[in-house]
Protein backbone atom coordinates (compact mmCIF):
# COMPACT_ATOMS: atom_id res chain seq x y z
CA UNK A 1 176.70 156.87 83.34
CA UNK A 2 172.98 156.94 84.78
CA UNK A 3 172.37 159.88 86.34
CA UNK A 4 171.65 159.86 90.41
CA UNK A 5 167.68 160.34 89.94
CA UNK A 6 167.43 156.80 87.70
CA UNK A 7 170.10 155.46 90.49
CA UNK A 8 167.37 156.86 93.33
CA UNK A 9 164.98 155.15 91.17
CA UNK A 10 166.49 151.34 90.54
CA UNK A 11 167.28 151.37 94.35
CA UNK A 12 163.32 151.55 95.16
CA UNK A 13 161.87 148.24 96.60
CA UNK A 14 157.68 147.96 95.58
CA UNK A 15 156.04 147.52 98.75
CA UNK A 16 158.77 148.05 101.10
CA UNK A 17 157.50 150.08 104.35
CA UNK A 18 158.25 153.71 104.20
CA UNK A 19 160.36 154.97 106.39
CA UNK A 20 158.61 157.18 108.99
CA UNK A 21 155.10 155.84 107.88
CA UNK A 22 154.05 155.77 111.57
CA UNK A 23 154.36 159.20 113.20
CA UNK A 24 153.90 159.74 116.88
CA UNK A 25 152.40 162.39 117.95
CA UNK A 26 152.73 163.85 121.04
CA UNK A 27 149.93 163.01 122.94
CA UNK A 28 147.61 166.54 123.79
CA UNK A 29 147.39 167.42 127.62
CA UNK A 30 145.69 169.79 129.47
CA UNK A 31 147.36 172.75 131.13
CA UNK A 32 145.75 171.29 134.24
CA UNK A 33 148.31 168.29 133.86
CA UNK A 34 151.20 170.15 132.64
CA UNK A 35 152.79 173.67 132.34
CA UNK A 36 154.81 176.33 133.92
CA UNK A 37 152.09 177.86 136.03
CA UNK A 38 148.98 176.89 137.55
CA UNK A 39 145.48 178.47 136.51
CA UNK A 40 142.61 177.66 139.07
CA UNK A 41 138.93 176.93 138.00
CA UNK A 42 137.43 180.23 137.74
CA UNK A 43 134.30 178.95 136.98
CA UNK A 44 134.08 177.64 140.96
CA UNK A 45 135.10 180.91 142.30
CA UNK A 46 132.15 182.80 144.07
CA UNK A 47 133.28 186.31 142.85
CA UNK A 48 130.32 188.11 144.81
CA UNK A 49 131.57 187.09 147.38
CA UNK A 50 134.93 188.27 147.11
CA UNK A 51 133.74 191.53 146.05
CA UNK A 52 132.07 192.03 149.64
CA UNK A 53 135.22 190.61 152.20
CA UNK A 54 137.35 192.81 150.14
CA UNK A 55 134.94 195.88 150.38
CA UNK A 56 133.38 195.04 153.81
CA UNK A 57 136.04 196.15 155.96
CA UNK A 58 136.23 199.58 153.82
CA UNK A 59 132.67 200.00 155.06
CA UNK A 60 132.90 199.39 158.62
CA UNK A 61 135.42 201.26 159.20
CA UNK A 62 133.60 204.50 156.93
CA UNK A 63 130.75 203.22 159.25
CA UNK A 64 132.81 203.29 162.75
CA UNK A 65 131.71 206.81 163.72
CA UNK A 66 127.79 205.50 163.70
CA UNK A 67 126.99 203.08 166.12
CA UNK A 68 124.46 200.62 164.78
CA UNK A 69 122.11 198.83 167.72
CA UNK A 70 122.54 195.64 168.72
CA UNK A 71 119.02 194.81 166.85
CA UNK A 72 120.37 196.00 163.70
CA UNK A 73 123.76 194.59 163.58
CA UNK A 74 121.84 190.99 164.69
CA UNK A 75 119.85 191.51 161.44
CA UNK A 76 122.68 192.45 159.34
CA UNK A 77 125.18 189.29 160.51
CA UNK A 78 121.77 187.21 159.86
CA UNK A 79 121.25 188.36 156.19
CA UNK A 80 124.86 188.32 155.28
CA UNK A 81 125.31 184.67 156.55
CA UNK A 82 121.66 183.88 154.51
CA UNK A 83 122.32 185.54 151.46
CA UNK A 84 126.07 184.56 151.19
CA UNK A 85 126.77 181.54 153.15
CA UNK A 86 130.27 179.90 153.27
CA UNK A 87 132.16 183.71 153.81
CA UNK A 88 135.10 182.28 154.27
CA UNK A 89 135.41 180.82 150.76
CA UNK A 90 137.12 183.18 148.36
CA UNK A 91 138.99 181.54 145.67
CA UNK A 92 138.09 177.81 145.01
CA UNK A 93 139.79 175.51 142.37
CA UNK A 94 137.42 172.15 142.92
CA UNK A 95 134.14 172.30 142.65
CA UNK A 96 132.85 169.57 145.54
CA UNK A 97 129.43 168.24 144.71
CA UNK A 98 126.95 168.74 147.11
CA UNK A 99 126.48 165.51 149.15
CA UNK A 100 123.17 163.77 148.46
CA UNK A 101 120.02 163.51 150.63
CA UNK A 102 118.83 161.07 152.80
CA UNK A 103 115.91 160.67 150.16
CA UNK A 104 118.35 160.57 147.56
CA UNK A 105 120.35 157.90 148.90
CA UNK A 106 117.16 155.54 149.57
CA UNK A 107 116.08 156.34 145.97
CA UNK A 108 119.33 155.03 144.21
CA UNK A 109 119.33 152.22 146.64
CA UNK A 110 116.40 151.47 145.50
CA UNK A 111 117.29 151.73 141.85
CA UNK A 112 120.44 149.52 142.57
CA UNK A 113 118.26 146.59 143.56
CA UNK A 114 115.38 146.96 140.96
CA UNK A 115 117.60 147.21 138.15
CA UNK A 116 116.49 150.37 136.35
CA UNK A 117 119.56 151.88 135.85
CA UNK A 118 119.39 153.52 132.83
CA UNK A 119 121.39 151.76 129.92
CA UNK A 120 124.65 153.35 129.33
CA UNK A 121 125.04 154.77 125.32
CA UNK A 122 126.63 152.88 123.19
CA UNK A 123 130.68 154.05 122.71
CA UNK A 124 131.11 155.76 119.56
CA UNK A 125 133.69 154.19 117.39
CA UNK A 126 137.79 155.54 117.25
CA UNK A 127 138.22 156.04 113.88
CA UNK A 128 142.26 156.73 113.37
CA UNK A 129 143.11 159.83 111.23
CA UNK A 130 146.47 158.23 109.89
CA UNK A 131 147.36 155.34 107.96
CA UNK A 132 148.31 152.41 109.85
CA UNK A 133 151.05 151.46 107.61
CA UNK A 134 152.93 152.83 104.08
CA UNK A 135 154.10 151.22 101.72
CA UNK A 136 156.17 152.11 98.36
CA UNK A 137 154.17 151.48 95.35
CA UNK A 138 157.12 152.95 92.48
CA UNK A 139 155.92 152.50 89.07
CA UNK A 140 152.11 153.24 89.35
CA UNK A 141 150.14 154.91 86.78
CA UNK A 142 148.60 157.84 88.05
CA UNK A 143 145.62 157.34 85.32
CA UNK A 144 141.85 157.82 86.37
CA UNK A 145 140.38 155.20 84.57
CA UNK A 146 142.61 152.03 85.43
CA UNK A 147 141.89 149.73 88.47
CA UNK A 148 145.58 148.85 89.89
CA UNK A 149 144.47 147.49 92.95
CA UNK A 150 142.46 144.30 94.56
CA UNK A 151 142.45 142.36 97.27
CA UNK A 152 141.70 139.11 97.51
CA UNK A 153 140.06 136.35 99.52
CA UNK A 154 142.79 134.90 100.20
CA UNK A 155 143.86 138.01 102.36
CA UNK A 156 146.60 138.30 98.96
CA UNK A 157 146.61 142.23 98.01
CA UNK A 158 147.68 142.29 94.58
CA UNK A 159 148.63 145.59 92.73
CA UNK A 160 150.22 146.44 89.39
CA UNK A 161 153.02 148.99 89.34
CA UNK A 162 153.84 149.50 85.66
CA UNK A 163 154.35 146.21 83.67
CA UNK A 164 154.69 144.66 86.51
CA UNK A 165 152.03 142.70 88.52
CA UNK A 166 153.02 142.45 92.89
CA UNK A 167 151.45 140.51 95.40
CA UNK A 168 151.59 141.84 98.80
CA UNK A 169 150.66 138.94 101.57
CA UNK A 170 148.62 140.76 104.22
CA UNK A 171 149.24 137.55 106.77
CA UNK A 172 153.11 137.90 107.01
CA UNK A 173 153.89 141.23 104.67
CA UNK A 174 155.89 139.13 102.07
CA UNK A 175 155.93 140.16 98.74
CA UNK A 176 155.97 138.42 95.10
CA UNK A 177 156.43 139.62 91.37
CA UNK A 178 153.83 137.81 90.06
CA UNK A 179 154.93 138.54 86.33
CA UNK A 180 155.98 141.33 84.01
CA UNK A 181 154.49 142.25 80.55
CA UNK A 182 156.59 142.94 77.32
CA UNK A 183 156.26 146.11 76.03
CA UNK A 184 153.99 145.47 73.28
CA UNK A 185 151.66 144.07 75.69
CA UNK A 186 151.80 146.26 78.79
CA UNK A 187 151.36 148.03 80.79
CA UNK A 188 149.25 146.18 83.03
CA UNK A 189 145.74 148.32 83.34
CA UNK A 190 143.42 146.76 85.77
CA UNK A 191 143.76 143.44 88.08
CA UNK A 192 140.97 141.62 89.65
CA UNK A 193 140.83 138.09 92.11
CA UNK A 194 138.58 135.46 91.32
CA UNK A 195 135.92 134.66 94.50
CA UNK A 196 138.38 131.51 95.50
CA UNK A 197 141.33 134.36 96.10
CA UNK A 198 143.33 132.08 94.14
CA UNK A 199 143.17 133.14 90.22
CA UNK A 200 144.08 136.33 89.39
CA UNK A 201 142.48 138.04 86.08
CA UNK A 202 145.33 140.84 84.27
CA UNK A 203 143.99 143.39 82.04
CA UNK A 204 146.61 144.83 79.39
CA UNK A 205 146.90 147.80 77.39
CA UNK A 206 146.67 145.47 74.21
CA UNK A 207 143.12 144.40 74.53
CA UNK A 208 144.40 140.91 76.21
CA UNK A 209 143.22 139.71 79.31
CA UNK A 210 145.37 136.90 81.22
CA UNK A 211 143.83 134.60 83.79
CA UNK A 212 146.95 133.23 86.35
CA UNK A 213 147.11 130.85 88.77
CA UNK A 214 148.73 132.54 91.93
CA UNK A 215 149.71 128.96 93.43
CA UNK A 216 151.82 128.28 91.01
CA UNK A 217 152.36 131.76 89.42
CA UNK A 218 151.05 130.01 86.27
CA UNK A 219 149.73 131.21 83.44
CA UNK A 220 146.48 129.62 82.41
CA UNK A 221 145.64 131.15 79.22
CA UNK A 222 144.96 134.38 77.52
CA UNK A 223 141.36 135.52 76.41
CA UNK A 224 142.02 137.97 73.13
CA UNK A 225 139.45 138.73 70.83
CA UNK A 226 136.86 140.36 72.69
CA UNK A 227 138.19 144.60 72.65
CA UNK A 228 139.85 147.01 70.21
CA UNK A 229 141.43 148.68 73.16
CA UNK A 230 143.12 148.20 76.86
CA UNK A 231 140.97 146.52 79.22
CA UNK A 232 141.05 149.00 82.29
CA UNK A 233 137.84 147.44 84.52
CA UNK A 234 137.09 143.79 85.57
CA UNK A 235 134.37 142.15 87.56
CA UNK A 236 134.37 138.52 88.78
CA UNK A 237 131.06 136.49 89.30
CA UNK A 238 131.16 132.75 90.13
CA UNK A 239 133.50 131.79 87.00
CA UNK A 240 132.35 134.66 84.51
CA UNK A 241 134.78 137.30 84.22
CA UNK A 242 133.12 140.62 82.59
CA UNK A 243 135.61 142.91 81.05
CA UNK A 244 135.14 146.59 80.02
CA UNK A 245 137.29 147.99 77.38
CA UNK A 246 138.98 151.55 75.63
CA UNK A 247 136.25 150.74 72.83
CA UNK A 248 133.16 151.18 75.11
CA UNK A 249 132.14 147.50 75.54
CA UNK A 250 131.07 145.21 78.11
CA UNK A 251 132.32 141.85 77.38
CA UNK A 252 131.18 138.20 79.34
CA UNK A 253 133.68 135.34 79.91
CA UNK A 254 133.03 132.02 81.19
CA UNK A 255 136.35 130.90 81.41
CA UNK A 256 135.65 127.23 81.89
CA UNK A 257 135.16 126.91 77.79
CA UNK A 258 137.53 127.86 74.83
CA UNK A 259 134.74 130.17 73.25
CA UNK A 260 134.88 132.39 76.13
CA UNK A 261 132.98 135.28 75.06
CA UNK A 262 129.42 134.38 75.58
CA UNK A 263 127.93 138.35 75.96
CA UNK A 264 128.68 141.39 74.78
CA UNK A 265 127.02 144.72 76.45
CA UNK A 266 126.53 147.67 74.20
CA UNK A 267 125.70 150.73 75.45
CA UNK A 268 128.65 153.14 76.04
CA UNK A 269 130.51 155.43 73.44
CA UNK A 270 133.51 155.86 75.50
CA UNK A 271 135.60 154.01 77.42
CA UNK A 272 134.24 151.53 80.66
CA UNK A 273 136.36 152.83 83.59
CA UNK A 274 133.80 151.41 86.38
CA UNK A 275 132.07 147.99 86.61
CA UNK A 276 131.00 145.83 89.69
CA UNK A 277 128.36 142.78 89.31
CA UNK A 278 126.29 142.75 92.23
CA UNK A 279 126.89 140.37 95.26
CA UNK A 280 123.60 137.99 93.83
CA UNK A 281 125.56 137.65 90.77
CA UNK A 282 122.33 138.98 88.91
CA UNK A 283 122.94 142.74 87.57
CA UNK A 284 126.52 144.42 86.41
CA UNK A 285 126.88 148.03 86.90
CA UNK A 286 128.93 149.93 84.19
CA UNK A 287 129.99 153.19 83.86
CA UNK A 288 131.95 155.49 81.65
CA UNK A 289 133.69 158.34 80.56
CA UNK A 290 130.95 159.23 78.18
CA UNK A 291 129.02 160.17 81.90
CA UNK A 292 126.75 157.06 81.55
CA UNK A 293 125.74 154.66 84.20
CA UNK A 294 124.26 151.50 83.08
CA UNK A 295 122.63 148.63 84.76
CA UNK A 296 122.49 145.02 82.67
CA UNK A 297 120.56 142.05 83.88
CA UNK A 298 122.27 138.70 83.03
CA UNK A 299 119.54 137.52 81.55
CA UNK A 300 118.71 140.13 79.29
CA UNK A 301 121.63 140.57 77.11
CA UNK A 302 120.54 142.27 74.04
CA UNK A 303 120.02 145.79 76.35
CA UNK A 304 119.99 147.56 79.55
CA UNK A 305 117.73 147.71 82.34
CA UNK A 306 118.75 151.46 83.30
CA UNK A 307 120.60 154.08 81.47
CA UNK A 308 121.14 156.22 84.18
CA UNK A 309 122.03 160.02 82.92
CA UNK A 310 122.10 161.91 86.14
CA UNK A 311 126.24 161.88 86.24
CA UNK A 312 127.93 165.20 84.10
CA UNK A 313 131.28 163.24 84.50
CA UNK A 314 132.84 159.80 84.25
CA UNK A 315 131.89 157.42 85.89
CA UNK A 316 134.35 155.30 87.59
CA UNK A 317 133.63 154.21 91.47
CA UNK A 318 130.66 151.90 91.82
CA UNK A 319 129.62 150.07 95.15
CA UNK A 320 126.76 147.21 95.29
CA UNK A 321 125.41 148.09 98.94
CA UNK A 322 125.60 144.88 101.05
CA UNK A 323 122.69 145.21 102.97
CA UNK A 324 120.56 146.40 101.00
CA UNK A 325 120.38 144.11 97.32
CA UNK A 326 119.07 146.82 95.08
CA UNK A 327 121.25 149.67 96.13
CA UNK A 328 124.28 150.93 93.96
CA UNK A 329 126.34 153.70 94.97
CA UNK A 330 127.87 155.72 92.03
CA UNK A 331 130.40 158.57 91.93
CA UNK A 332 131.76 161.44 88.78
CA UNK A 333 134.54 162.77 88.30
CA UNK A 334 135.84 166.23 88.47
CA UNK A 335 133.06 167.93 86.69
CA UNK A 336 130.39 166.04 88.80
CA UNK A 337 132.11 165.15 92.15
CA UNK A 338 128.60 163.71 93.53
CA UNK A 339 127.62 160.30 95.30
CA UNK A 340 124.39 159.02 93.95
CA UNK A 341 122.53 156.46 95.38
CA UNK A 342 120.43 153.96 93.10
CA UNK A 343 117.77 151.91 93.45
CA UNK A 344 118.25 149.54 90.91
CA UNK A 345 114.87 147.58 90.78
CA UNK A 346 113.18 150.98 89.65
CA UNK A 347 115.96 153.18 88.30
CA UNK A 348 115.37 155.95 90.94
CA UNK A 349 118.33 158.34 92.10
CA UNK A 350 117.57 158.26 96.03
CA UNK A 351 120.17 160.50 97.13
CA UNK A 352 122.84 162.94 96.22
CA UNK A 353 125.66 164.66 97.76
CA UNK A 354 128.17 166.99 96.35
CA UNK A 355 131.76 165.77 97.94
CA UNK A 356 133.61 169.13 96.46
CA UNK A 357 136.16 166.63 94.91
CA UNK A 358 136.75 163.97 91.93
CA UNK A 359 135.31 160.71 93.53
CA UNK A 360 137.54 157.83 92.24
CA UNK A 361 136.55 155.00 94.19
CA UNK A 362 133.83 153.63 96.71
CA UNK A 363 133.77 151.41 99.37
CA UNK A 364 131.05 150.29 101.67
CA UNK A 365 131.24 148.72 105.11
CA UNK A 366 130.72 145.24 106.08
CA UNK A 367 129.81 145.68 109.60
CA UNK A 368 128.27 149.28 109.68
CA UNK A 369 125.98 151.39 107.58
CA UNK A 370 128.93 153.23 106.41
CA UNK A 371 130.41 154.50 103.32
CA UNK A 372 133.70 155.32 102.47
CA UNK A 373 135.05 156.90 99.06
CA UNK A 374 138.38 158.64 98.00
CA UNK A 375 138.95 161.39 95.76
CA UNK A 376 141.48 163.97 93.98
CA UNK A 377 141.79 167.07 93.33
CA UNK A 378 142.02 169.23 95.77
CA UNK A 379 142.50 167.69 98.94
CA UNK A 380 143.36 164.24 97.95
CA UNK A 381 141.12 162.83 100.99
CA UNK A 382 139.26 159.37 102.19
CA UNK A 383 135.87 160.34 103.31
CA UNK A 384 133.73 158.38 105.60
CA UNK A 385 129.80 159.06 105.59
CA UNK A 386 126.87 157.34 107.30
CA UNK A 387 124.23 155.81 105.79
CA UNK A 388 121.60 156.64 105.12
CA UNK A 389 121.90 161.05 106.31
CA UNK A 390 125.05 160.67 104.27
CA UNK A 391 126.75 162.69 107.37
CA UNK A 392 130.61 163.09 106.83
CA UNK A 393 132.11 160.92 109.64
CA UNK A 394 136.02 161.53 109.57
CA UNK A 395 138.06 162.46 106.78
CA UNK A 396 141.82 160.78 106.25
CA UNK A 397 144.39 162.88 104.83
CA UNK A 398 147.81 161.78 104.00
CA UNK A 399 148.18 161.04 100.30
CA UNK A 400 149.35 163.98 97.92
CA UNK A 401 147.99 162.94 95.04
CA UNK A 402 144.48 161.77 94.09
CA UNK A 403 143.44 158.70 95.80
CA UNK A 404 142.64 156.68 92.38
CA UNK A 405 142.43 153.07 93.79
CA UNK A 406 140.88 151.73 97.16
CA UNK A 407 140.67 147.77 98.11
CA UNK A 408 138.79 146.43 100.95
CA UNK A 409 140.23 143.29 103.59
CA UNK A 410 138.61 139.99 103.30
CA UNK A 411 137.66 140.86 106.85
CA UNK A 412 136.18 144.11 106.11
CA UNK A 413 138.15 146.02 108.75
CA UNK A 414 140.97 147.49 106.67
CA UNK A 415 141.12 149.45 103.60
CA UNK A 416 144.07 149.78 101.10
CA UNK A 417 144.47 153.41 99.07
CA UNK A 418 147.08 153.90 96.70
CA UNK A 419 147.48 157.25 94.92
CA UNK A 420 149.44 158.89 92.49
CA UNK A 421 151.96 159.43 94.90
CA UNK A 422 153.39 156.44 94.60
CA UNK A 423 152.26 155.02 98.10
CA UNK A 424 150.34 152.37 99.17
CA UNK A 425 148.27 152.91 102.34
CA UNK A 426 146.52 151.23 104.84
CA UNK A 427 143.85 152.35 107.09
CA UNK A 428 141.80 150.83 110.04
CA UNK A 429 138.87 153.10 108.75
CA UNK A 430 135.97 150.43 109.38
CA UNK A 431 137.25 149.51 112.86
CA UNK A 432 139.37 146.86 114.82
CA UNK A 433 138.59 142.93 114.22
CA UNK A 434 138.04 141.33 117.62
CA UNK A 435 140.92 139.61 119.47
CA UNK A 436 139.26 136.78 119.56
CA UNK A 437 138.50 136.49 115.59
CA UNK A 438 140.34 133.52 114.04
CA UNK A 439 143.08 135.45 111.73
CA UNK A 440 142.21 134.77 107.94
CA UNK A 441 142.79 131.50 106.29
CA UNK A 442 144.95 131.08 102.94
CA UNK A 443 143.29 130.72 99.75
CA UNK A 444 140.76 127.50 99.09
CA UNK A 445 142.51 124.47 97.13
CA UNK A 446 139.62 123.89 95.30
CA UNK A 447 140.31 125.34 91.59
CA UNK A 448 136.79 126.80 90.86
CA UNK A 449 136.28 128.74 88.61
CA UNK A 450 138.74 126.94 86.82
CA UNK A 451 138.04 123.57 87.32
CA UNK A 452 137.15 122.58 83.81
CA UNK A 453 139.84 124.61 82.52
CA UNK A 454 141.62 121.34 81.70
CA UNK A 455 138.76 120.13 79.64
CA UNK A 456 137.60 123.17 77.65
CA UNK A 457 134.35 122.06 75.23
């Protein structure tokens, strides 16, 4: 008889909402607004004055046995009325602003017609503190050096929850099982869309790497060969797939031909847990538990064009700026917890910061000079900082594990976390998409990269 936490367990949905995901607050007020009593403005209350009506009639009447002349108590009404004018005021609880001038009236007249208004500042941005949504993600493997997570162009997120490959529809929330690996095979270890957000590339713990058709939920065909170990980081450019594996390589795919692997990188000990081509399609960033940050140019092959040594960690989240071509974002692990920042056309390390935390993954705005990255131990947090000061602009707390995987929207408004938790999460950390935006379209029918697959040389 299976006991009640495997029951708890086979009754778990992947991706199903979480109950309670969107909390509401109660909404802070003022005690001005609300409350059992009333507290007036003591900053409008002319105190002075208070002190003298309560003490003046103390006086007079100490002073009733002298009779002051009439020339004297002129002069005294005189000074009281100049030195503390409006007696009658005691206790005030609105301060009323003084009522303008004659000259300044005519002045902002003036200033009305002419135009020179000063500009009003631009509004600083909400950014929300809580995930917009939650979602279940059973099943995931709470392991540092996997990517579990990607989202396509085809606004498909697709996520691997054991041997078991989901894909998450962010247009209408449905949900697919994509396919399951056997146990010799799996688990699944990384998962990565091609640029037409219709192939999907799996990475498995064998060394195999499976290229699908998400149309169809099809499998193409398998590229083996290439590793010794599981395949735990994937980067797409054009229709070259690169691969980094347990045995420390960097491996090239074209998959339009049957001998796929046309490069092979060399340059780690350890295994590749981090690798991103840039957006030209001209470098690939790797990095790896051996602490090592590499940049290869495609066409150099036989070596690097950095070895970058600055990390005293792995080396998993890497971000290609998009602004800015030859900047690379890098972050270690929990003996290095630093950003870095890279110019990659010299080698240089431009920038560091010390986040206090494991950095697992990086993410960089589409519409702002913004940053955001996600970390473990301790607090478990998504950080957002501003390029270039690197100022911390929010911090998003809600996971209670480390934050090992982060995707970003094809509109590059939302961001998807998961964790070790066991939740997926979503989070409008890079703003609100207008209303009037066009909502994003399904995935290209054109085949590319695959459209020689059917005639492989």
């Amino acid at each position: 008889m299976a006991s009640s936490s495997n029951r708890n367990k086979l009754d778990r949905r992947p991706l199903v909402e979480v109950l309670g995901s969107k909390l509401r607050t109660r909404p802070h007020t003022s005690s001005r607004q609300c409350g059992d009593r009333f507290i007036p403005d003591r900053s409008a209350m002319d105190f002075d004055m208070a002190y003298y009506l309560l003490t003046e009639t103390k006086k007079e009447k100490e002073n009733a046995s002298s009779v002051a002349s009439p020339s004297k108590e002129a002069y005294r009404k005189q000074l009281a009325d100049t030195l503390i004018p409006n007696r009658t005021r005691i206790l005030a609880f609105k301060s009323k602003p003084p009522s303008p001038s004659p000259i300044q009236d005519m002045i902002s007249e003036q200033s009305l017609l002419s135009g020179q208004l000063a500009k009003p500042s631009k509004q600083r941005r909400y950014i929300p503190q809580s995930a917009e949504r939650t979602l279940d993600a059973p099943d995931i493997l709470d392991d540092y050096y996997l990517n579990l997570l990607d989202w396509g162009s085809g606004n498909v997120l697709s996520i691997a929850l054991g041997p078991t490959v989901y894909l998450w529809d962010a247009t209408d929330g449905a949900t697919a099982e994509m396919t399951t690996t056997n146990d010799d095979a799996g688990p699944v270890t990384s998962v990565s869309w091609a640029p037409d957000g219709r192939h999907l590339a799996v990475g498995l713990n064998n060394s195999d790497v499976q290229l699908w058709d998400t149309s169809s939920s099809r499998l193409l065909r398998t590229l083996r060969g290439a590793h010794r170990g599981r395949v735990g980081s994937l980067s797409w450019t054009g229709h070259t797939l690169s691969t980094g594996g347990m045995d420390g390589l960097v491996v090239s795919h074209d998959v339009r031909v049957r001998a796929h692997a046309i490069r092979t990188h060399r340059g780690h000990q350890q295994e590749v847990c981090g690798l991103k081509w840039s957006p030209s399609g001209q470098h690939l960033a790797s990095g790896g538990n051996d602490n090592l940050l590499h940049v290869w140019d495609q066409r150099q092959a036989a070596t690097w064009l950095h070895r970058l040594e600055d990390h005293t960690a792995a080396v998993k989240a890497l971000a290609w700026c998009p602004f800015q071509s030859n900047l690379l974002a890098s972050g270690g692990g929990a003996g290095d917890r630093c950003i870095k920042m890279w110019n990659t056309h010299t080698g240089a390390c431009l920038n560091s910061v010390d986040t206090g935390s494991q950095v697992c993954a990086l993410l960089w705005s589409k519409h702002e000079r913004e940053l955001l990255s996600s970390h473990g131990f301790t607090q478990n947090q998504l950080a957002l900082w501003k390029y270039p000061s690197m100022v911390k602009m929010a911090e998003l707390t809600g996971h209670t594990s480390r934050v090992l995987f982060m995707a970003q929207s094809p509109d590059g408004y939302t961001v998807a976390s998961a964790a070790g938790d066991e939740t997926l999460r979503f989070w409008n950390v890079f703003g609100i998409p207008e209303m009037a935006a066009q909502k994003p379209t399904k995935a290209a029918t054109s085949s590319a990269p695959f459209s020689g697959y059917n005639h492989i040389r």
